[in-house]
Structure formats: structure tokens, C-alpha cells
PDB file of N, CA and C in Angstrom:
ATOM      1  N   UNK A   1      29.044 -38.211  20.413  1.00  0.00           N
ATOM      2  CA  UNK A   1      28.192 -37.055  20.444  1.00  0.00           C
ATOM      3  C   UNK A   1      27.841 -36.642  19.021  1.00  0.00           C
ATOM      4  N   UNK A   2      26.382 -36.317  19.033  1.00  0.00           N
ATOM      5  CA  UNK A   2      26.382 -35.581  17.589  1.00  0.00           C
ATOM      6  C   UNK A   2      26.868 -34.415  17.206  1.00  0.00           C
ATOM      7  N   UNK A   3      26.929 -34.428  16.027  1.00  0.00           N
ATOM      8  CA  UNK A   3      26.794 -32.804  15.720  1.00  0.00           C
ATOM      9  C   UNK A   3      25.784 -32.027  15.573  1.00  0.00           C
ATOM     10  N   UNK A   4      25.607 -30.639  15.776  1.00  0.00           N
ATOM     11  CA  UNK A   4      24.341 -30.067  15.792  1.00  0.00           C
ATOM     12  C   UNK A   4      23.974 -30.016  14.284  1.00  0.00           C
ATOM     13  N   UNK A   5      24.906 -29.972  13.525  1.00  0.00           N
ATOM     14  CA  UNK A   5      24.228 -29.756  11.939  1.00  0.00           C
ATOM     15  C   UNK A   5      24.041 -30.951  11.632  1.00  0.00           C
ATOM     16  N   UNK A   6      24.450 -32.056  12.154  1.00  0.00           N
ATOM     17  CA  UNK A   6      23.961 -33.613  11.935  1.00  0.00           C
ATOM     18  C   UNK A   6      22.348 -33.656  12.017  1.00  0.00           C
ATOM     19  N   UNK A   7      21.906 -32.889  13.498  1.00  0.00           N
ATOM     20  CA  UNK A   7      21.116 -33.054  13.816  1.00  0.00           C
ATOM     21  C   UNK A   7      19.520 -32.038  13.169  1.00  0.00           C
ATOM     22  N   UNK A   8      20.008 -30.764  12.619  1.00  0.00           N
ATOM     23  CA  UNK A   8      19.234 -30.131  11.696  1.00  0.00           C
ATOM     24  C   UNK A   8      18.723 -30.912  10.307  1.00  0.00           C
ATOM     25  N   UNK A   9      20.398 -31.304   9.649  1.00  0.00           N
ATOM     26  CA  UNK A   9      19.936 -31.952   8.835  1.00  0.00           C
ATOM     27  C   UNK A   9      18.874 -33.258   8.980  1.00  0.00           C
ATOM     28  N   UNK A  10      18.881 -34.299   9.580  1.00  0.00           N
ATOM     29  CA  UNK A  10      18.077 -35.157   9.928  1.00  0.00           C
ATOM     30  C   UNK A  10      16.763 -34.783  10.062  1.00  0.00           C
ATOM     31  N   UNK A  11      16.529 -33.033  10.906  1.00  0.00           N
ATOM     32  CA  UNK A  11      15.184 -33.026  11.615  1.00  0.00           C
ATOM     33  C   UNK A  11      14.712 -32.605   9.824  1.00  0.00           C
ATOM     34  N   UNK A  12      15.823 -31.978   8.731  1.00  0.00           N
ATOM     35  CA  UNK A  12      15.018 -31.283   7.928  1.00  0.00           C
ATOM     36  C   UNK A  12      14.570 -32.387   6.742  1.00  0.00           C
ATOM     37  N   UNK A  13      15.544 -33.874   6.789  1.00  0.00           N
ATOM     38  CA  UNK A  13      15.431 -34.772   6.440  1.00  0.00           C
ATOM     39  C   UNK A  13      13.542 -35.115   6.557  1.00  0.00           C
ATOM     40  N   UNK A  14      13.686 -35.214   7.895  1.00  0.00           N
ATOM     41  CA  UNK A  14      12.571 -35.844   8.099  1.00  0.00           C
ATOM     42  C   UNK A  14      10.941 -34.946   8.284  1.00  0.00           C
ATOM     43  N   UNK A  15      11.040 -33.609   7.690  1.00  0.00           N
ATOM     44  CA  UNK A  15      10.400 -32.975   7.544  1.00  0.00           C
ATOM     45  C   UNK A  15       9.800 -33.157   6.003  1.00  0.00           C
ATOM     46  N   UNK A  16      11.060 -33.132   5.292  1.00  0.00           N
ATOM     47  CA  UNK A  16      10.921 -33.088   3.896  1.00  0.00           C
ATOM     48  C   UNK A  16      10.124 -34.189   3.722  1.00  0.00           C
ATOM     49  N   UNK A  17      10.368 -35.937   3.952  1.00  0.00           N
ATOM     50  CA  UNK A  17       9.685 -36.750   3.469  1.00  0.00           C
ATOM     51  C   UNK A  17       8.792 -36.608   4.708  1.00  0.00           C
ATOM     52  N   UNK A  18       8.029 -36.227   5.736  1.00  0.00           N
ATOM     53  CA  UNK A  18       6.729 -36.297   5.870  1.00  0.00           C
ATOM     54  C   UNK A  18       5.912 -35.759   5.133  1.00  0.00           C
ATOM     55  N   UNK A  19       6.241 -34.428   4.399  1.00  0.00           N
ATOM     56  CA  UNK A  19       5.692 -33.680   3.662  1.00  0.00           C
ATOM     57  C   UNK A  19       5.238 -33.897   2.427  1.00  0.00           C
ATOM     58  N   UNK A  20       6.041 -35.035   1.727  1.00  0.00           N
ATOM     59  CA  UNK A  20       6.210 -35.765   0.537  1.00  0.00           C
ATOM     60  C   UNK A  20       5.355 -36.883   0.626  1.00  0.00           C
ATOM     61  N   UNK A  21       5.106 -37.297   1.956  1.00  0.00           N
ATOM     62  CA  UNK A  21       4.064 -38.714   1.726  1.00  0.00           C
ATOM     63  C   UNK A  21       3.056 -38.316   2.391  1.00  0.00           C
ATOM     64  N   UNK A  22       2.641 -37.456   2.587  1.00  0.00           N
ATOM     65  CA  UNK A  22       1.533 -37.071   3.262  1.00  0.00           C
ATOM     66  C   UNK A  22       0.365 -36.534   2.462  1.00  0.00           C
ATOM     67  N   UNK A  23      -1.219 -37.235   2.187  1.00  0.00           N
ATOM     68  CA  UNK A  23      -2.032 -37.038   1.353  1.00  0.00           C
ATOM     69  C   UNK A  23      -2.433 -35.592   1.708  1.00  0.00           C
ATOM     70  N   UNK A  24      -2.977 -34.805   0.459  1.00  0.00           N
ATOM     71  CA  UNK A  24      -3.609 -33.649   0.383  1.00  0.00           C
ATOM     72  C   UNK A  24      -5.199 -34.464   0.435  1.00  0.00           C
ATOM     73  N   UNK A  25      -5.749 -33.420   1.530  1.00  0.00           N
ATOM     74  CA  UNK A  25      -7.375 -33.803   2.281  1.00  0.00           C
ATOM     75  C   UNK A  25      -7.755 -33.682   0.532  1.00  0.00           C
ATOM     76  N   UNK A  26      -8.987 -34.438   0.405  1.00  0.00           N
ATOM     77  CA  UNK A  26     -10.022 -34.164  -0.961  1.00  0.00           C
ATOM     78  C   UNK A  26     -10.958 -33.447  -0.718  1.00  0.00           C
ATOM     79  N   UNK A  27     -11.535 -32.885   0.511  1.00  0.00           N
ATOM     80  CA  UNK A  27     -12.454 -32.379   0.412  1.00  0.00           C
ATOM     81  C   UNK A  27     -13.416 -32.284  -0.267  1.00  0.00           C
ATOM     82  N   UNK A  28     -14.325 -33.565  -0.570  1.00  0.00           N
ATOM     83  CA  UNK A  28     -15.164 -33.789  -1.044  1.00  0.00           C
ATOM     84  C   UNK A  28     -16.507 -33.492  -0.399  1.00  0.00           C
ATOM     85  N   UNK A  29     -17.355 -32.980  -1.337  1.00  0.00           N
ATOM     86  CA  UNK A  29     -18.572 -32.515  -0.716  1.00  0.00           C
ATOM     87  C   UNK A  29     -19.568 -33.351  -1.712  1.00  0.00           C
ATOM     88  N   UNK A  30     -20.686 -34.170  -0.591  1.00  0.00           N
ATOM     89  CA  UNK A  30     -21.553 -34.906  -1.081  1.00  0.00           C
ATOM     90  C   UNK A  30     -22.328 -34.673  -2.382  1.00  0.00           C
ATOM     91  N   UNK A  31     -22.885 -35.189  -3.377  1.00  0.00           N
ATOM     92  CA  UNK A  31     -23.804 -34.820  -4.314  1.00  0.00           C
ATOM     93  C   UNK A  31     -24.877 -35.627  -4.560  1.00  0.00           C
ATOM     94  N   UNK A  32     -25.969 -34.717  -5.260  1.00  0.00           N
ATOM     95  CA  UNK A  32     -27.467 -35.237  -5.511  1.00  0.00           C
ATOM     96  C   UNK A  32     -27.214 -36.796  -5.270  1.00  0.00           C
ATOM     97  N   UNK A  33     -26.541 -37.601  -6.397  1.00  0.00           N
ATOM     98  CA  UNK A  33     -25.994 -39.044  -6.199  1.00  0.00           C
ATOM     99  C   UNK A  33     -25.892 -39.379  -5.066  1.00  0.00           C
ATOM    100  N   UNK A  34     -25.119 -38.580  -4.295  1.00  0.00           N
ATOM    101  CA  UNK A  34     -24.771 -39.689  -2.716  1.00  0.00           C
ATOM    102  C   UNK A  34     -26.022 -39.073  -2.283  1.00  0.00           C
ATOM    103  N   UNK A  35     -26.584 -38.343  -1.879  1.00  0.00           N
ATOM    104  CA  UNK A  35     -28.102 -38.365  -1.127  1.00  0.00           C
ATOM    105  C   UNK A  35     -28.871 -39.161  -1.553  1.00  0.00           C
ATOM    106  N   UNK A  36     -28.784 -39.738  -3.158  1.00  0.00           N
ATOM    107  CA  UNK A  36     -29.834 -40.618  -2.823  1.00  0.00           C
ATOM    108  C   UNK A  36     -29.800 -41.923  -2.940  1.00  0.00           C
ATOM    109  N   UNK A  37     -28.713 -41.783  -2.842  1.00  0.00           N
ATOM    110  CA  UNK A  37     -28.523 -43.309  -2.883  1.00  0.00           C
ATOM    111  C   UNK A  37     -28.033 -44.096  -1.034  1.00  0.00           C
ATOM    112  N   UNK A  38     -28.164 -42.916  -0.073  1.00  0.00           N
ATOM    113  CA  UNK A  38     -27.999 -42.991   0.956  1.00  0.00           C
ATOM    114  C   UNK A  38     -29.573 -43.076   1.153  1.00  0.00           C
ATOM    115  N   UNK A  39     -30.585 -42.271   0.592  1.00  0.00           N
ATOM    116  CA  UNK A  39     -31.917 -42.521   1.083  1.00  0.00           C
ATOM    117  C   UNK A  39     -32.371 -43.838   0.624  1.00  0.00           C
ATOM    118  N   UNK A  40     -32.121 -44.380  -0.337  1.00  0.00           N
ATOM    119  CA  UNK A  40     -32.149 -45.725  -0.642  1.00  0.00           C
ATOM    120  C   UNK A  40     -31.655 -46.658   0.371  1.00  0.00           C
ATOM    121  N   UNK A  41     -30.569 -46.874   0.555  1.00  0.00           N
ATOM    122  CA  UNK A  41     -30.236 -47.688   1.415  1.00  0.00           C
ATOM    123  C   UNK A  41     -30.549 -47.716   3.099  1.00  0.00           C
ATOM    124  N   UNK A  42     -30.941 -46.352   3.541  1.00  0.00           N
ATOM    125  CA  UNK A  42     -31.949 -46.525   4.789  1.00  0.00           C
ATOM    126  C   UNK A  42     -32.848 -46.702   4.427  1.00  0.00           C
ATOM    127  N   UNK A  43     -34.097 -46.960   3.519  1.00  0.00           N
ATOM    128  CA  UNK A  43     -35.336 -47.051   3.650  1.00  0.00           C
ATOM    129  C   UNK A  43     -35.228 -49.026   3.363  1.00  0.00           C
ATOM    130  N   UNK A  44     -34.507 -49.415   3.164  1.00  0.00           N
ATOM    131  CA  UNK A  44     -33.473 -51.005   2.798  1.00  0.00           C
ATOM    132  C   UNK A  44     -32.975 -51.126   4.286  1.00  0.00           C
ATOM    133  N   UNK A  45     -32.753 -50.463   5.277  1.00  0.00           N
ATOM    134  CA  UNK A  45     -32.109 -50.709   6.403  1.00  0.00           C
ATOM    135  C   UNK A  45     -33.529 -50.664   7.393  1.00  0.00           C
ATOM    136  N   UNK A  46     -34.164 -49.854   7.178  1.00  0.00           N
ATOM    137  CA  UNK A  46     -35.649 -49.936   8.150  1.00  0.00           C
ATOM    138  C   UNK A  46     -36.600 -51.031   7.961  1.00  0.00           C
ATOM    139  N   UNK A  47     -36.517 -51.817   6.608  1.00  0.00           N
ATOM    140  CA  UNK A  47     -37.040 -52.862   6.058  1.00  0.00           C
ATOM    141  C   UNK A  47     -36.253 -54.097   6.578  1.00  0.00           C
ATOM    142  N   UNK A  48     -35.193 -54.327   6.979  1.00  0.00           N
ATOM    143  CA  UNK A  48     -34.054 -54.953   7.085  1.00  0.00           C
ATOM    144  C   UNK A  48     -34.290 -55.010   9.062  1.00  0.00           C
ATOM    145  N   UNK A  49     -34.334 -53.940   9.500  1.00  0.00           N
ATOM    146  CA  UNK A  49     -33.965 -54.120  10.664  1.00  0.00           C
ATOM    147  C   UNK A  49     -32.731 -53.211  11.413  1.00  0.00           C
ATOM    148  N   UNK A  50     -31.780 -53.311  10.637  1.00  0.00           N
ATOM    149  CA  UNK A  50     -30.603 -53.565  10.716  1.00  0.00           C
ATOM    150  C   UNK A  50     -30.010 -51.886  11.443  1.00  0.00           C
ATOM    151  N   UNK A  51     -30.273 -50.753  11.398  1.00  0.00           N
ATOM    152  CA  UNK A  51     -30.503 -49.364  11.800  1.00  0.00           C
ATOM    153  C   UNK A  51     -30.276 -49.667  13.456  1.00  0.00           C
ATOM    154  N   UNK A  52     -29.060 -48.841  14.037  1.00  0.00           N
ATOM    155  CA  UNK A  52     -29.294 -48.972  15.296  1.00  0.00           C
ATOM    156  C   UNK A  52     -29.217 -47.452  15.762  1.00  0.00           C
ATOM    157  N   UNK A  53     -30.255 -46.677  16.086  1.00  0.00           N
ATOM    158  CA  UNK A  53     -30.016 -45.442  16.336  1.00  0.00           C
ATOM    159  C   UNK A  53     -29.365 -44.325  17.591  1.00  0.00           C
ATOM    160  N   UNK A  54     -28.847 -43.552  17.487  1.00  0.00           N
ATOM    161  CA  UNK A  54     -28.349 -42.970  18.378  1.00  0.00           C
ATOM    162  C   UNK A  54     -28.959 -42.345  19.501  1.00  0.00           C
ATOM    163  N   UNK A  55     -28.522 -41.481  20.439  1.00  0.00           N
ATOM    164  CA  UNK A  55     -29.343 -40.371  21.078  1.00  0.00           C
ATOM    165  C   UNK A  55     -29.774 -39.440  20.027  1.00  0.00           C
ATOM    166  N   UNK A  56     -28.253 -38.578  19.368  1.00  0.00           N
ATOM    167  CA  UNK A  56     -28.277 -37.994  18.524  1.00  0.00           C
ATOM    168  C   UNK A  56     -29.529 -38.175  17.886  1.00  0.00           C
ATOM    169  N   UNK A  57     -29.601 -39.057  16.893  1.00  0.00           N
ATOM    170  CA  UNK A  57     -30.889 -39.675  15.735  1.00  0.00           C
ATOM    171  C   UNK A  57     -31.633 -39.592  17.114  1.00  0.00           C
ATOM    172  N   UNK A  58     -32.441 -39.842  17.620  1.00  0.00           N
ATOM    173  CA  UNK A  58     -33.671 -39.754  18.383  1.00  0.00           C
ATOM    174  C   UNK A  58     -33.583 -38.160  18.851  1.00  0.00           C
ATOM    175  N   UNK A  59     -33.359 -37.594  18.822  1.00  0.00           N
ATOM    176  CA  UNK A  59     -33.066 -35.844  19.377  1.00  0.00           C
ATOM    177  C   UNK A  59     -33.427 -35.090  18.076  1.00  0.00           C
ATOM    178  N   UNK A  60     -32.831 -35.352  16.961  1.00  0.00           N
ATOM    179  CA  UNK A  60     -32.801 -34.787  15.721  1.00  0.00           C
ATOM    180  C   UNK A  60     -34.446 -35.346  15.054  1.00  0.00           C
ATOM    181  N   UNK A  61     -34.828 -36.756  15.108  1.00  0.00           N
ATOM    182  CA  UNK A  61     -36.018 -37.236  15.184  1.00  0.00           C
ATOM    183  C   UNK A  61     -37.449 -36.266  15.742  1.00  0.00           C
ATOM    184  N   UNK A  62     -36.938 -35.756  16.649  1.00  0.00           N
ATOM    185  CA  UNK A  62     -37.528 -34.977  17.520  1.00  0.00           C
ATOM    186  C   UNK A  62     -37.883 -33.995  17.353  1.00  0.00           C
ATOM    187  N   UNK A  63     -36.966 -33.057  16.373  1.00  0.00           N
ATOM    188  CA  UNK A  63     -37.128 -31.998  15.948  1.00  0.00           C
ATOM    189  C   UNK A  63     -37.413 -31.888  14.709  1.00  0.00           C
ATOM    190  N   UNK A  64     -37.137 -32.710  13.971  1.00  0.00           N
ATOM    191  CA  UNK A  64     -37.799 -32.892  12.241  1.00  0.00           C
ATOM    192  C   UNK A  64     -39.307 -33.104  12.558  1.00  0.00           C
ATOM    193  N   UNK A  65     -39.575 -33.818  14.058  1.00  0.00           N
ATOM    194  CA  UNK A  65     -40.963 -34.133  13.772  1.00  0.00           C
ATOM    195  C   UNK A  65     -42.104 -33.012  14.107  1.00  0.00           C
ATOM    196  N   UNK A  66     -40.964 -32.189  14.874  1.00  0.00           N
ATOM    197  CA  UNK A  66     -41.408 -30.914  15.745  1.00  0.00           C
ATOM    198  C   UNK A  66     -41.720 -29.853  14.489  1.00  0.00           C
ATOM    199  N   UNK A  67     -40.842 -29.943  13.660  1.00  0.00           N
ATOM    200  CA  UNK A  67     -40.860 -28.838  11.816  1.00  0.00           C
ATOM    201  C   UNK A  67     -39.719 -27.933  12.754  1.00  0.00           C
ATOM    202  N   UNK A  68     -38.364 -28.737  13.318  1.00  0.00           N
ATOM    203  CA  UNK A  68     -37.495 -27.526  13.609  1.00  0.00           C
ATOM    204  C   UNK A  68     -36.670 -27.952  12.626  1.00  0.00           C
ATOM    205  N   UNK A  69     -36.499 -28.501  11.159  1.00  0.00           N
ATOM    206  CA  UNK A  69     -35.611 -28.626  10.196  1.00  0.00           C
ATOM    207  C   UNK A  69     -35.618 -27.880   9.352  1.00  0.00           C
ATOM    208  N   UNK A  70     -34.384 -27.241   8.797  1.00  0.00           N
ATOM    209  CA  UNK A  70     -34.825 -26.286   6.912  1.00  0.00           C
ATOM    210  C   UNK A  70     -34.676 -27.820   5.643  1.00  0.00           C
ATOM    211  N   UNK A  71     -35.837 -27.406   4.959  1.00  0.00           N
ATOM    212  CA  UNK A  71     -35.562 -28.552   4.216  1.00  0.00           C
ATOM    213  C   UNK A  71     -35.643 -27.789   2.836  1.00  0.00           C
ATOM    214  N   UNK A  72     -35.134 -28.704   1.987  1.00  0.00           N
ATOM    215  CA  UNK A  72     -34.993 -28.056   0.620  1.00  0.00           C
ATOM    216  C   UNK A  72     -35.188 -28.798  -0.397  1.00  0.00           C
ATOM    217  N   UNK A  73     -36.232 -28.320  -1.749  1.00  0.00           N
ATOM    218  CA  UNK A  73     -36.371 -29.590  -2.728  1.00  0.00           C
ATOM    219  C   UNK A  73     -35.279 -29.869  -3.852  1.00  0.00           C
ATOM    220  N   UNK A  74     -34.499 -30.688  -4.233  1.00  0.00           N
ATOM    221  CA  UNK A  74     -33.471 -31.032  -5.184  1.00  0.00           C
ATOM    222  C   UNK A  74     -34.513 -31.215  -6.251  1.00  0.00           C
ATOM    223  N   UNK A  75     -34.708 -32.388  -6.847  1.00  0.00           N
ATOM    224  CA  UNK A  75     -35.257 -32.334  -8.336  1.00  0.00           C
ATOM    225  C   UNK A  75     -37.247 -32.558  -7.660  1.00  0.00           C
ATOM    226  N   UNK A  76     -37.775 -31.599  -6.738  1.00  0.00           N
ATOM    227  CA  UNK A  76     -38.725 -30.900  -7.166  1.00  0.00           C
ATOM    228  C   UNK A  76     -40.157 -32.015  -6.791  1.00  0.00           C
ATOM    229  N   UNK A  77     -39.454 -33.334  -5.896  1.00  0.00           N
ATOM    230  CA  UNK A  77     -40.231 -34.750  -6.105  1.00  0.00           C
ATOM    231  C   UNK A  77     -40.090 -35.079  -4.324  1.00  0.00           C
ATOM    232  N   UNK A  78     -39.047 -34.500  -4.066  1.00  0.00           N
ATOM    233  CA  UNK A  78     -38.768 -35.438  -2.622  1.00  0.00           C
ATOM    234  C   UNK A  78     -37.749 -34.033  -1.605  1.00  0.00           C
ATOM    235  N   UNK A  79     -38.805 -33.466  -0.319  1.00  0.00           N
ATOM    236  CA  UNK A  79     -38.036 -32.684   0.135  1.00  0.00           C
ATOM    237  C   UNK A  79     -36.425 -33.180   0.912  1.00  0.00           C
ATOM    238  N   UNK A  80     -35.355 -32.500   0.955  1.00  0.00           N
ATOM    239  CA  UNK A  80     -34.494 -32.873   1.756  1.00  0.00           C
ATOM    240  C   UNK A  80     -34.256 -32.118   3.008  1.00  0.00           C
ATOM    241  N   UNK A  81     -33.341 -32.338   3.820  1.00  0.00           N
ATOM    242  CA  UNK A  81     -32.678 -32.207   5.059  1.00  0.00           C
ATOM    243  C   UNK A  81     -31.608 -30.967   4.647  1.00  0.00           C
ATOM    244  N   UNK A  82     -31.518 -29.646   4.973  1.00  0.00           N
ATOM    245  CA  UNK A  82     -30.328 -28.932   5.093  1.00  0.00           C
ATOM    246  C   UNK A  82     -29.755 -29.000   6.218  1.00  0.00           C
ATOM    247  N   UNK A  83     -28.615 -29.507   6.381  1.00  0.00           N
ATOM    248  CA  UNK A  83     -27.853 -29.430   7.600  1.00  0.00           C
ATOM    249  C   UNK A  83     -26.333 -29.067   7.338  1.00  0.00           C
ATOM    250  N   UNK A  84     -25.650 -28.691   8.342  1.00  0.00           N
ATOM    251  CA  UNK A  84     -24.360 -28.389   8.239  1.00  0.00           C
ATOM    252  C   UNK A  84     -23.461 -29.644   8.609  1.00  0.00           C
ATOM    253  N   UNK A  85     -24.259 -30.697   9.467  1.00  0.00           N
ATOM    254  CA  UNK A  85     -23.766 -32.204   9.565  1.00  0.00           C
ATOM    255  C   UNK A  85     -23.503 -32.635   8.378  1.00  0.00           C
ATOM    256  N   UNK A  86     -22.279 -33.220   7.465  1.00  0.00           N
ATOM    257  CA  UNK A  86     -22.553 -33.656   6.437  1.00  0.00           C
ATOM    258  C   UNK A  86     -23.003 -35.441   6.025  1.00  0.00           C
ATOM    259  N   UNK A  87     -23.093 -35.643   7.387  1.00  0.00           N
ATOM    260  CA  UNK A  87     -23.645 -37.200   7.242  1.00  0.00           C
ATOM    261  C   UNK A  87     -25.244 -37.084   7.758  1.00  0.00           C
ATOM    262  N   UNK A  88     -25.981 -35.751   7.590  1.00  0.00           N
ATOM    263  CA  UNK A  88     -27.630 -35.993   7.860  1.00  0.00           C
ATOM    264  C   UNK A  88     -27.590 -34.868   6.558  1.00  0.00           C
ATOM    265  N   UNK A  89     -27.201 -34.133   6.048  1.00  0.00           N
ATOM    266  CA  UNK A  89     -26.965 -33.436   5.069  1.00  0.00           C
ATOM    267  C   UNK A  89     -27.403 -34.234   3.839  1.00  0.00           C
ATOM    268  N   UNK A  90     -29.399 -33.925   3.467  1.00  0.00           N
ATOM    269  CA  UNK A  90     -29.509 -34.508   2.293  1.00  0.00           C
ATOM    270  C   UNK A  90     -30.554 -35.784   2.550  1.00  0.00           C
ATOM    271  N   UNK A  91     -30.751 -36.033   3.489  1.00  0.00           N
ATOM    272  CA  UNK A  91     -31.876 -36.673   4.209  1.00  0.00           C
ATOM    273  C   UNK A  91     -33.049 -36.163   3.572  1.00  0.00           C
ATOM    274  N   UNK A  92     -34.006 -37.350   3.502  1.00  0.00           N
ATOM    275  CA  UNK A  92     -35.528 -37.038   3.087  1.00  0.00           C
ATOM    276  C   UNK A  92     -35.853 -36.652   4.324  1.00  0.00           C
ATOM    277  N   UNK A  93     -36.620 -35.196   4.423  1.00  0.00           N
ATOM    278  CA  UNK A  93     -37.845 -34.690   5.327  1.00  0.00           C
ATOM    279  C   UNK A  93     -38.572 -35.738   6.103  1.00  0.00           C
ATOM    280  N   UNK A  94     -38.834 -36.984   5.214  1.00  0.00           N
ATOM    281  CA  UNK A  94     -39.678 -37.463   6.285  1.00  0.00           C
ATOM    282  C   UNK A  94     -38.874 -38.584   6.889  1.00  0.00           C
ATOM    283  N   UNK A  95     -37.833 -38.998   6.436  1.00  0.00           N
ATOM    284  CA  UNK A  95     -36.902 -40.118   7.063  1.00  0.00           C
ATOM    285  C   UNK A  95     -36.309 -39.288   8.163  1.00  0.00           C
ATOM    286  N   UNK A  96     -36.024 -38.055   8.060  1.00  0.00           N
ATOM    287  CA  UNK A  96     -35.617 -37.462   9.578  1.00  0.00           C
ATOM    288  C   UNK A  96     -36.440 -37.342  10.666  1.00  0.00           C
ATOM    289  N   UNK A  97     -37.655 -37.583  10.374  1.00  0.00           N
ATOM    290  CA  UNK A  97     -38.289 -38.175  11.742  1.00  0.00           C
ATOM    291  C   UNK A  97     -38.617 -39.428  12.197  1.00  0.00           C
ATOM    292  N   UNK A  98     -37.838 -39.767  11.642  1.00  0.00           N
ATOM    293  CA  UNK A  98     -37.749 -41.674  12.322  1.00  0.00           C
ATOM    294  C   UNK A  98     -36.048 -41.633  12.516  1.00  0.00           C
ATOM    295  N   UNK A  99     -36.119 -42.156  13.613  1.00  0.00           N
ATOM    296  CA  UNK A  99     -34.123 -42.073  14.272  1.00  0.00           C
ATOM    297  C   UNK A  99     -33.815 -43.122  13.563  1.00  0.00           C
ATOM    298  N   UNK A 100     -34.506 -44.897  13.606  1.00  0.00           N
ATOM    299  CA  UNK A 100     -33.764 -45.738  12.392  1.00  0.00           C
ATOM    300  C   UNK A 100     -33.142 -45.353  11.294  1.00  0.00           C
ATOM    301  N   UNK A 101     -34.463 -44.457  10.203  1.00  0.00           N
ATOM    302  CA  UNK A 101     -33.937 -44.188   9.211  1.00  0.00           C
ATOM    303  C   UNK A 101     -32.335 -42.918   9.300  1.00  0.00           C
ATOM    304  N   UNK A 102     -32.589 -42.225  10.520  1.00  0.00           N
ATOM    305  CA  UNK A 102     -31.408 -41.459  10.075  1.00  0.00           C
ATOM    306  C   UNK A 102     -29.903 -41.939  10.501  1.00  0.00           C
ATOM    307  N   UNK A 103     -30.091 -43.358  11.273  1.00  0.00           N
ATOM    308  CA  UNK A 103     -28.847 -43.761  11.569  1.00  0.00           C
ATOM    309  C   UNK A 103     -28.588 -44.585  10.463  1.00  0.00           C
ATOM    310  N   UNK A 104     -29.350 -44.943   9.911  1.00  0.00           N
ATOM    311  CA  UNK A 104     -29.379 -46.066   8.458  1.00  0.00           C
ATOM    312  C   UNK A 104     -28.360 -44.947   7.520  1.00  0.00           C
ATOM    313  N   UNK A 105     -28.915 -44.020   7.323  1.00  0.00           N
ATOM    314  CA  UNK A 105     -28.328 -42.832   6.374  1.00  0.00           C
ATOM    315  C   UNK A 105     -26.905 -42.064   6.996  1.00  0.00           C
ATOM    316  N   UNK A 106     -26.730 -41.957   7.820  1.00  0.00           N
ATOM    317  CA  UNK A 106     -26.076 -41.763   8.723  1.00  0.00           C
ATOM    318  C   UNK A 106     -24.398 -42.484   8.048  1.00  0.00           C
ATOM    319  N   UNK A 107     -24.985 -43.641   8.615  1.00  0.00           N
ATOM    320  CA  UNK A 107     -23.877 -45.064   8.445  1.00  0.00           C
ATOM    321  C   UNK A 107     -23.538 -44.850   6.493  1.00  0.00           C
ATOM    322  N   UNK A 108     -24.489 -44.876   5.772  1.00  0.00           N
ATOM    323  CA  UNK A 108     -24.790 -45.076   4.323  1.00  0.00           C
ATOM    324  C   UNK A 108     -23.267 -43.626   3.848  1.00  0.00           C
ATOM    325  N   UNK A 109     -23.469 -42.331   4.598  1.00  0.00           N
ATOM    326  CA  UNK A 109     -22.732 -40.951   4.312  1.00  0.00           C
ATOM    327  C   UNK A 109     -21.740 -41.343   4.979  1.00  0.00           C
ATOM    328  N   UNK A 110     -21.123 -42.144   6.093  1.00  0.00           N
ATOM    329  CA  UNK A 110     -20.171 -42.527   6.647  1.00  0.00           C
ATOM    330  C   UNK A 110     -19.085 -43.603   5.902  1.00  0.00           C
ATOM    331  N   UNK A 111     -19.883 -44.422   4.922  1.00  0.00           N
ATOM    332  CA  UNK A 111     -18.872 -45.172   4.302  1.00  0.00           C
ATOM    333  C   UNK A 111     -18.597 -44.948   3.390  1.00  0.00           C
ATOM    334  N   UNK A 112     -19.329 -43.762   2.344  1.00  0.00           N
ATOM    335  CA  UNK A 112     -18.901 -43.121   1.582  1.00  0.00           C
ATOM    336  C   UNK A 112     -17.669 -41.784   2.023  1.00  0.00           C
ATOM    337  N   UNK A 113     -17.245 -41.844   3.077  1.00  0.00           N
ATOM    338  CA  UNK A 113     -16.212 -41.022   3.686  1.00  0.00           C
ATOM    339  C   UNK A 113     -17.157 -39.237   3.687  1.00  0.00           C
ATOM    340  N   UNK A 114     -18.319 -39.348   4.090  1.00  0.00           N
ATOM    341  CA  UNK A 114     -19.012 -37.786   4.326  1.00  0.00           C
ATOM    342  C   UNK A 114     -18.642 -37.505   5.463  1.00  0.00           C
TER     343      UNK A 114
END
């Protein structure tokens, strides 16, 4: 039989090193850089083919094409996408109305861990 303080100690054992190897989140939030280099590589993915789009992307398609998006200009040349999604977050205005391009971009904010 154990002992009960055998058994504290162990649980506090094993508290301590989960706590110890366990990463602190980065909370990283995308920048100018990753937007555009995500719009790059979908407008490379619509050329390509390669874009397989969602419901989602065809719904959202739908409504960028409708003008139900807030968009916003970064350096003053190319409007973007405001969204609270952070993998459509930063999208060109007009690539959000094509569902290819936003699953292209999509995927592009996804492997950068957005």
C-alpha cells in the first residue's frame, strides 16, 4: 500500500516538471511581411492551380464581392482584408473575392503558424 504523502509528493513531482517543460504560447501576431508575402504566394498558387477552396473561402468570396469586407490600406498601394480570422487577416481586397486565392493565402498564414 502506498503512503498518502508518497502519493502527494509524486502528484507534486509531476506537476512541477509538467510545468518546467511546457512551452510558453508566443503569441505572435502577423506583420506587413507575412501579409505579403502570403499575397505572393496565392497569386503563385492561382497561377499554379494548386488552391483548393473551402465552403468557408467561397462564402467569404461572396461577401468581399458583395463590399461586405472592412478593408484597410498598409503602405498606401494595395488595399487589405481586416479580419479578426488571423489566417484571412491581411488579404488583398481583391484576392478575397476569388475563394482560390483565399485558400492559397489561407494555407500560406497556416504554415507560418497564424
Amino acid at each position: 500500500m502506498v503512503m498518502p504523502h508518497n502519493v502527494v509528493i509524486a502528484l507534486a513531482l509531476m506537476l512541477f516538471v509538467s510545468l518546467a517543460t511546457t512551452r510558453t504560447a508566443d503569441g505572435q501576431v502577423p506583420a506587413a511581411v507575412d501579409f505579403a508575402t502570403c499575397n505572393q504566394v496565392a497569386h503563385h498558387g492561382i497561377k499554379a492551380g494548386t488552391a483548393s477552396p473551402t465552403m468557408g473561402d467561397r462564402s467569404r468570396a461572396d461577401s468581399a464581392r458583395a463590399g461586405a469586407v472592412t478593408t484597410n490600406s498598409l503602405d498606401f498601394k494595395v488595399k487589405v482584408v481586416e479580419s479578426s480570422d488571423p489566417q484571412i487577416h491581411g488579404i488583398e481586397a481583391e484576392g478575397a473575392k476569388d475563394a482560390r486565392y483565399q485558400a492559397a493565402y489561407r494555407s500560406c498564414m497556416r504554415r507560418k503558424g497564424f
